[in-house]
N, C-alpha and C. Protein backbone atom coordinates (compact mmCIF):
# COMPACT_ATOMS: atom_id res chain seq x y z
N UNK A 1 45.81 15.71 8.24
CA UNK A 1 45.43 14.36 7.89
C UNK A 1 45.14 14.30 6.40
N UNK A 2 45.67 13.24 5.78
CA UNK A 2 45.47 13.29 4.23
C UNK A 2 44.09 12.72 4.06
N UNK A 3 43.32 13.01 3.13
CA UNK A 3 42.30 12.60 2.35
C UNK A 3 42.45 11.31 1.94
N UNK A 4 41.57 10.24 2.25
CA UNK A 4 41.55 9.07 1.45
C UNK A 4 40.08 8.80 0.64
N UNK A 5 40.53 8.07 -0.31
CA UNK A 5 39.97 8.11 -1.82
C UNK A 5 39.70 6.65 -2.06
N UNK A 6 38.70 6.46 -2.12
CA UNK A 6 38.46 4.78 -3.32
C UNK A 6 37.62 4.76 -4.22
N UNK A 7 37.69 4.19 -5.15
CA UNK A 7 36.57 4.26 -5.84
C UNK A 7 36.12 2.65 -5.96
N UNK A 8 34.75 2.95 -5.24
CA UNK A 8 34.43 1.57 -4.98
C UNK A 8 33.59 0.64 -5.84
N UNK A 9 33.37 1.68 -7.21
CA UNK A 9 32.71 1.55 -8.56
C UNK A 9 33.41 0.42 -9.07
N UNK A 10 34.90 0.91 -9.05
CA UNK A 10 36.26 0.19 -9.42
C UNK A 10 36.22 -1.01 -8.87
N UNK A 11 36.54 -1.17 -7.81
CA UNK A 11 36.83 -1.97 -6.21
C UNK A 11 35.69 -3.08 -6.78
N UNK A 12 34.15 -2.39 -7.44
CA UNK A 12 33.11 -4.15 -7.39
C UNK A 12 33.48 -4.29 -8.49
N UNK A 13 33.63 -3.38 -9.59
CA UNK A 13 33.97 -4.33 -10.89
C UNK A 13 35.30 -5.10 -11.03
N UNK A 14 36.12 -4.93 -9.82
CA UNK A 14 37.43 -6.15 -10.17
C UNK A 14 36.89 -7.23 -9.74
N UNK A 15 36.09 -6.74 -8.80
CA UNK A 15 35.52 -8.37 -7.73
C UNK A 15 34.43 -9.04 -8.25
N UNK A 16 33.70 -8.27 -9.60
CA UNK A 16 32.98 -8.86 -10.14
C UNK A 16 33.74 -10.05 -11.57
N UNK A 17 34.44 -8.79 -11.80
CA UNK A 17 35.09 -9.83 -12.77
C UNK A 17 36.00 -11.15 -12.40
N UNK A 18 37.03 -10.82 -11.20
CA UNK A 18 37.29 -12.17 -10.70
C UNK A 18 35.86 -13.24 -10.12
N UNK A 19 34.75 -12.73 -10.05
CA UNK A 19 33.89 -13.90 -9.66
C UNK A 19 33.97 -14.71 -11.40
N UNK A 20 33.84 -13.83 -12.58
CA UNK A 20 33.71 -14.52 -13.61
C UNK A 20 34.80 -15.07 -14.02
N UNK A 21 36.08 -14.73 -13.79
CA UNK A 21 37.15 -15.90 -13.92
C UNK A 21 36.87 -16.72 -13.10
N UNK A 22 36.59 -17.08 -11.57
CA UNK A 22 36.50 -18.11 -10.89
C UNK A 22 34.91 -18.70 -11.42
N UNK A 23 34.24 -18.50 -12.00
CA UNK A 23 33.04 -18.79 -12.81
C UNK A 23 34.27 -19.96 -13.79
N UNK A 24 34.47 -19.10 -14.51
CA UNK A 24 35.34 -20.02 -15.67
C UNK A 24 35.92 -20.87 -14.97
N UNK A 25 36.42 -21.09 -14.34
CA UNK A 25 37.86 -21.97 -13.99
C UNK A 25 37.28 -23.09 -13.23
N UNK A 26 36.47 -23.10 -12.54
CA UNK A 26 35.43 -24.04 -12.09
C UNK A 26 34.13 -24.51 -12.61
N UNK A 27 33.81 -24.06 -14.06
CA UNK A 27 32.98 -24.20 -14.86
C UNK A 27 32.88 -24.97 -15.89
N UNK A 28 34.43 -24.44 -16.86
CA UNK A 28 34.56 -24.95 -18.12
C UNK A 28 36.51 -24.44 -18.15
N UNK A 29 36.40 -25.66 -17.29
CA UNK A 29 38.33 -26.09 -17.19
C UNK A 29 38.97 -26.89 -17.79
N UNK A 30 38.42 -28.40 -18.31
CA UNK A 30 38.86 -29.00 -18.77
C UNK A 30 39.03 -29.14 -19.93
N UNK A 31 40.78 -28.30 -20.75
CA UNK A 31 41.37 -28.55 -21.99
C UNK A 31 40.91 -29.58 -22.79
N UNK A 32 41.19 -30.87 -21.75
CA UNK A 32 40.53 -32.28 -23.21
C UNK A 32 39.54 -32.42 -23.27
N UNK A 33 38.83 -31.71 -22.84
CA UNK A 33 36.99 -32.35 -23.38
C UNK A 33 36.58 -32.18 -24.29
N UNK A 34 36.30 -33.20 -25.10
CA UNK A 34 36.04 -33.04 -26.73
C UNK A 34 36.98 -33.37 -27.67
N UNK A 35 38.29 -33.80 -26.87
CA UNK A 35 39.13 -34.01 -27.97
C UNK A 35 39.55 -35.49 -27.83
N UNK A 36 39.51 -36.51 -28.35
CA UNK A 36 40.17 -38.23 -28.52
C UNK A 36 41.82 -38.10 -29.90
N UNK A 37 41.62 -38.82 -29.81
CA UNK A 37 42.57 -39.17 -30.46
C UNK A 37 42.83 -39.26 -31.92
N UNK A 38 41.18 -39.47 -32.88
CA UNK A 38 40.82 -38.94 -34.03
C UNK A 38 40.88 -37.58 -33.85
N UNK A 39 40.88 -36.73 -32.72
CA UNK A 39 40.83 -35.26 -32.94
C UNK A 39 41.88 -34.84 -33.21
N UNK A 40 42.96 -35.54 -32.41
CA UNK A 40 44.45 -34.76 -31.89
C UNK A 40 45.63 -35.46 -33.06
N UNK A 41 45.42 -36.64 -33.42
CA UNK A 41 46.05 -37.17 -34.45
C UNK A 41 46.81 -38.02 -34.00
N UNK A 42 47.24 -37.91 -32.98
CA UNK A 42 47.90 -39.20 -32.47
C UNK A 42 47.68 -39.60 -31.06
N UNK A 43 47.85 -40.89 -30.95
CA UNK A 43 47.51 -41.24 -29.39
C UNK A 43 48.38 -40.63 -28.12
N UNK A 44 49.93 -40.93 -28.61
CA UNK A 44 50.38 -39.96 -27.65
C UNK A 44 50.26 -38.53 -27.32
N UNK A 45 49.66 -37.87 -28.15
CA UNK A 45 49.25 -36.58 -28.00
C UNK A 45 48.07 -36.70 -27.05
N UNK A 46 47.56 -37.37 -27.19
CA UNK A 46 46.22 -37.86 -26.07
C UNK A 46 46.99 -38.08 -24.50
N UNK A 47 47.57 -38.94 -24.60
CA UNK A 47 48.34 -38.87 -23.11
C UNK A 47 49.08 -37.36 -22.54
N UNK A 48 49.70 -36.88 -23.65
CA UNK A 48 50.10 -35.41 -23.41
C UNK A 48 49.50 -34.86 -22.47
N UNK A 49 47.65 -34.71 -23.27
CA UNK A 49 46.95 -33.96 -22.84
C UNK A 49 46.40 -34.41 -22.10
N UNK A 50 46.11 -35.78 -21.72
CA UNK A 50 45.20 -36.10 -20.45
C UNK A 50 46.15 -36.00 -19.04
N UNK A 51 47.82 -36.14 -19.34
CA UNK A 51 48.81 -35.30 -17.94
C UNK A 51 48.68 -34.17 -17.74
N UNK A 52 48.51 -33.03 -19.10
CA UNK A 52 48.23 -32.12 -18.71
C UNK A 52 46.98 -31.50 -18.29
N UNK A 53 45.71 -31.96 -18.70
CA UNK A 53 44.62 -32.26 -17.49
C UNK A 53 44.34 -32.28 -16.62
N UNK A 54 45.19 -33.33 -16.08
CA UNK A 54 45.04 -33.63 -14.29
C UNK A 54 45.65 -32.75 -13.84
N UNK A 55 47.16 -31.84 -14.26
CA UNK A 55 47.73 -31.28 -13.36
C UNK A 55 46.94 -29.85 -13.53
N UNK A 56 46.53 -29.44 -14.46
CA UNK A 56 45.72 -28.39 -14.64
C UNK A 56 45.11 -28.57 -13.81
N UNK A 57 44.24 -29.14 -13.74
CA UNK A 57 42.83 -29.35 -12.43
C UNK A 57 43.17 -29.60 -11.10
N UNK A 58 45.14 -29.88 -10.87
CA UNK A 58 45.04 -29.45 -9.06
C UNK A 58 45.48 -27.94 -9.12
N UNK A 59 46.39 -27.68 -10.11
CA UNK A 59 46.56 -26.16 -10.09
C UNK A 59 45.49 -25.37 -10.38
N UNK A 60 44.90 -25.59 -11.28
CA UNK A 60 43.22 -24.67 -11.28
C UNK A 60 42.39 -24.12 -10.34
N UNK A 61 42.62 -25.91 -9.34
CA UNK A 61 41.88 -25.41 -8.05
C UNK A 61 41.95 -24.46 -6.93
N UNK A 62 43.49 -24.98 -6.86
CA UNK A 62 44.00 -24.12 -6.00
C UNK A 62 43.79 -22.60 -6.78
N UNK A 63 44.14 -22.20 -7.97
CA UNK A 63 44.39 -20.48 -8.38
C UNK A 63 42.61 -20.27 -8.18
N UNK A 64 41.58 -21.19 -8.21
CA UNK A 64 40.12 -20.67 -8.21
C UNK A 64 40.19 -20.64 -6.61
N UNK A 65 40.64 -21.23 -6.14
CA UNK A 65 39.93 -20.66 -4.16
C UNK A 65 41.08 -19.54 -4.07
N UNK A 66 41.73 -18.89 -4.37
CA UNK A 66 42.90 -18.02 -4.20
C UNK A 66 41.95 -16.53 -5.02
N UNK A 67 41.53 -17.14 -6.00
CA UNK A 67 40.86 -15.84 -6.67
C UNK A 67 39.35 -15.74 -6.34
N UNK A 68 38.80 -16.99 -5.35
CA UNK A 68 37.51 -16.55 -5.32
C UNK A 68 37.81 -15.62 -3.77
N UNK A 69 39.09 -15.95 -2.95
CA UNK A 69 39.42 -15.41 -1.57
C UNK A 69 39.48 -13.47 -2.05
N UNK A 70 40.29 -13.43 -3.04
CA UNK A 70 40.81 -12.16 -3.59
C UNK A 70 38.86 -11.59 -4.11
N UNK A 71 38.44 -11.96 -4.48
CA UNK A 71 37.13 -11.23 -4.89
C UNK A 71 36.33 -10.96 -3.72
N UNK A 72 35.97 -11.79 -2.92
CA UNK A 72 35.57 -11.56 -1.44
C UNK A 72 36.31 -10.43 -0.81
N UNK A 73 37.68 -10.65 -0.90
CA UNK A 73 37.91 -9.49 -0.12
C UNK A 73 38.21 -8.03 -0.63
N UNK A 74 37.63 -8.12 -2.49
CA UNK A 74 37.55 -6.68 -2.90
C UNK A 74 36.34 -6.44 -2.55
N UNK A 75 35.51 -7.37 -2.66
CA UNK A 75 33.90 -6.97 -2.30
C UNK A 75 33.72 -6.33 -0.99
N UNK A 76 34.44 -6.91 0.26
CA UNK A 76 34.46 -6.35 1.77
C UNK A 76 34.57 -4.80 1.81
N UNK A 77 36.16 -5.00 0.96
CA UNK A 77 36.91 -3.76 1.24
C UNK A 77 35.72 -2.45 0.06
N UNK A 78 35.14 -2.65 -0.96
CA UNK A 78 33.70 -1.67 -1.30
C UNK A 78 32.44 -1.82 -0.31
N UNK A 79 32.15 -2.52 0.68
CA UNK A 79 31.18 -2.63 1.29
C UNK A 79 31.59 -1.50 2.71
N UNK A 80 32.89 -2.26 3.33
CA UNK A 80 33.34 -0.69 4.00
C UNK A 80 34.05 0.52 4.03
N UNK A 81 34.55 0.61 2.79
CA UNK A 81 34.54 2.10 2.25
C UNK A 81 33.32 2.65 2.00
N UNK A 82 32.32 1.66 1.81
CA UNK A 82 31.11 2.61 1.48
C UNK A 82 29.86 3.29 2.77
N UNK A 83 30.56 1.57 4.11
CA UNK A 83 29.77 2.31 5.35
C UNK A 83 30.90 3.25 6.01
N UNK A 84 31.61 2.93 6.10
CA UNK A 84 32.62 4.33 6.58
C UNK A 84 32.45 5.53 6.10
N UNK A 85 32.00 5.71 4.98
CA UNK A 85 31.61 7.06 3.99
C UNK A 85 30.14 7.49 4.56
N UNK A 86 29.46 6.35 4.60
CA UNK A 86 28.05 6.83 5.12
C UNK A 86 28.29 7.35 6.50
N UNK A 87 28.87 6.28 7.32
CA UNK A 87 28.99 6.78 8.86
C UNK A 87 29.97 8.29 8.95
N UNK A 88 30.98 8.36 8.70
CA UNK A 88 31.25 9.93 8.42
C UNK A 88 30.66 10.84 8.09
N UNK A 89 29.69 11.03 7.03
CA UNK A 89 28.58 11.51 6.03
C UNK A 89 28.27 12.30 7.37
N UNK A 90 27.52 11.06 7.77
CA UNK A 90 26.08 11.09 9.07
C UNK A 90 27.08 12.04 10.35
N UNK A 91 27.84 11.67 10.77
CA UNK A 91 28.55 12.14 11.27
C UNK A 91 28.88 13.68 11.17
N UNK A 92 29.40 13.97 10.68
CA UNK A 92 29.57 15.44 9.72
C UNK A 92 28.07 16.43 9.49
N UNK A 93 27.37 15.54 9.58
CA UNK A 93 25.68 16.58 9.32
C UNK A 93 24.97 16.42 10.53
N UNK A 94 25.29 15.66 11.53
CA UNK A 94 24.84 16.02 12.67
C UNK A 94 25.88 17.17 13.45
N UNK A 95 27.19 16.90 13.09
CA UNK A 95 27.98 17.73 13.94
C UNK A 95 27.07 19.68 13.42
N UNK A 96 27.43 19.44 12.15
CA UNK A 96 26.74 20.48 11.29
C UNK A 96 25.71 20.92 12.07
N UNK A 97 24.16 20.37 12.01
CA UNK A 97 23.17 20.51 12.53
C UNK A 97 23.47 21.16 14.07
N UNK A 98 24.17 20.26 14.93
CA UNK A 98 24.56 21.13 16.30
C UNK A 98 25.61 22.15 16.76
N UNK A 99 25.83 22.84 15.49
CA UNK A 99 26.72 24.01 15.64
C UNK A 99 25.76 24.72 15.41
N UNK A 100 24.89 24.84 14.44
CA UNK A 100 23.62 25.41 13.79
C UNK A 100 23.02 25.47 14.81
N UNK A 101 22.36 25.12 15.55
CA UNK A 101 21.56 25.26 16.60
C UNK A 101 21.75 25.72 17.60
N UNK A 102 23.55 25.66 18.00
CA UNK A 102 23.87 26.47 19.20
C UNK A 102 24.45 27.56 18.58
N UNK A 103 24.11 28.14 17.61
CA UNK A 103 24.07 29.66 17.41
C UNK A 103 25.72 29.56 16.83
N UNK A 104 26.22 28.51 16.39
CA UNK A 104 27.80 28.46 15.84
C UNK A 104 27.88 28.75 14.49
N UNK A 105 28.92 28.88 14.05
CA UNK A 105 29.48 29.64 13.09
C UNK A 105 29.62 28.64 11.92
């Protein structure tokens, strides 16, 4: 049986950092805020950006519940690599302990 390996150090810091992109993206999303039309220089540049706005913000949404789904389930997958490790652990030192005691090798 092969050895399996995670490192679940790894495993929370991706899932931490996708919480902080989905932090961002549902936080501080909106390109035009702050900018009119004295900013941008012309008015149609304003319409530009207020189409590209809206469509940003249905695609945003959707890529933030997609990446908050993906962080949840790196977080799962370090929560049971880490009880599977314990329950084996435990496992393994009791077996230990009752070889030890019945006089085993």
């Amino acid at each position: 049986m092969a050895d399996i390996t995670a490192d679940t150090g790894r495993i929370r810091d991706c899932s931490n950092s996708l919480w902080q992109v989905y932090n961002a993206f549902t936080n501080h999303a909106n390109p035009l805020d702050g900018y009119d039309s004295a900013a941008l220089g012309e008015k149609n540049l304003v319409h530009v950006f207020s189409d590209f706005a809206h469509n940003w913000k249905i695609h945003r949404e959707g890529l933030a519940e997609k990446i908050q789904t993906l962080g949840q389930i790196l977080e799962t997958a370090a929560d049971t690599y880490d009880r599977a490790d314990a329950a084996l652990a435990a496992a393994l030192r009791t077996t230990d302990r009752q070889v030890a005691s019945e006089g085993g090798h």
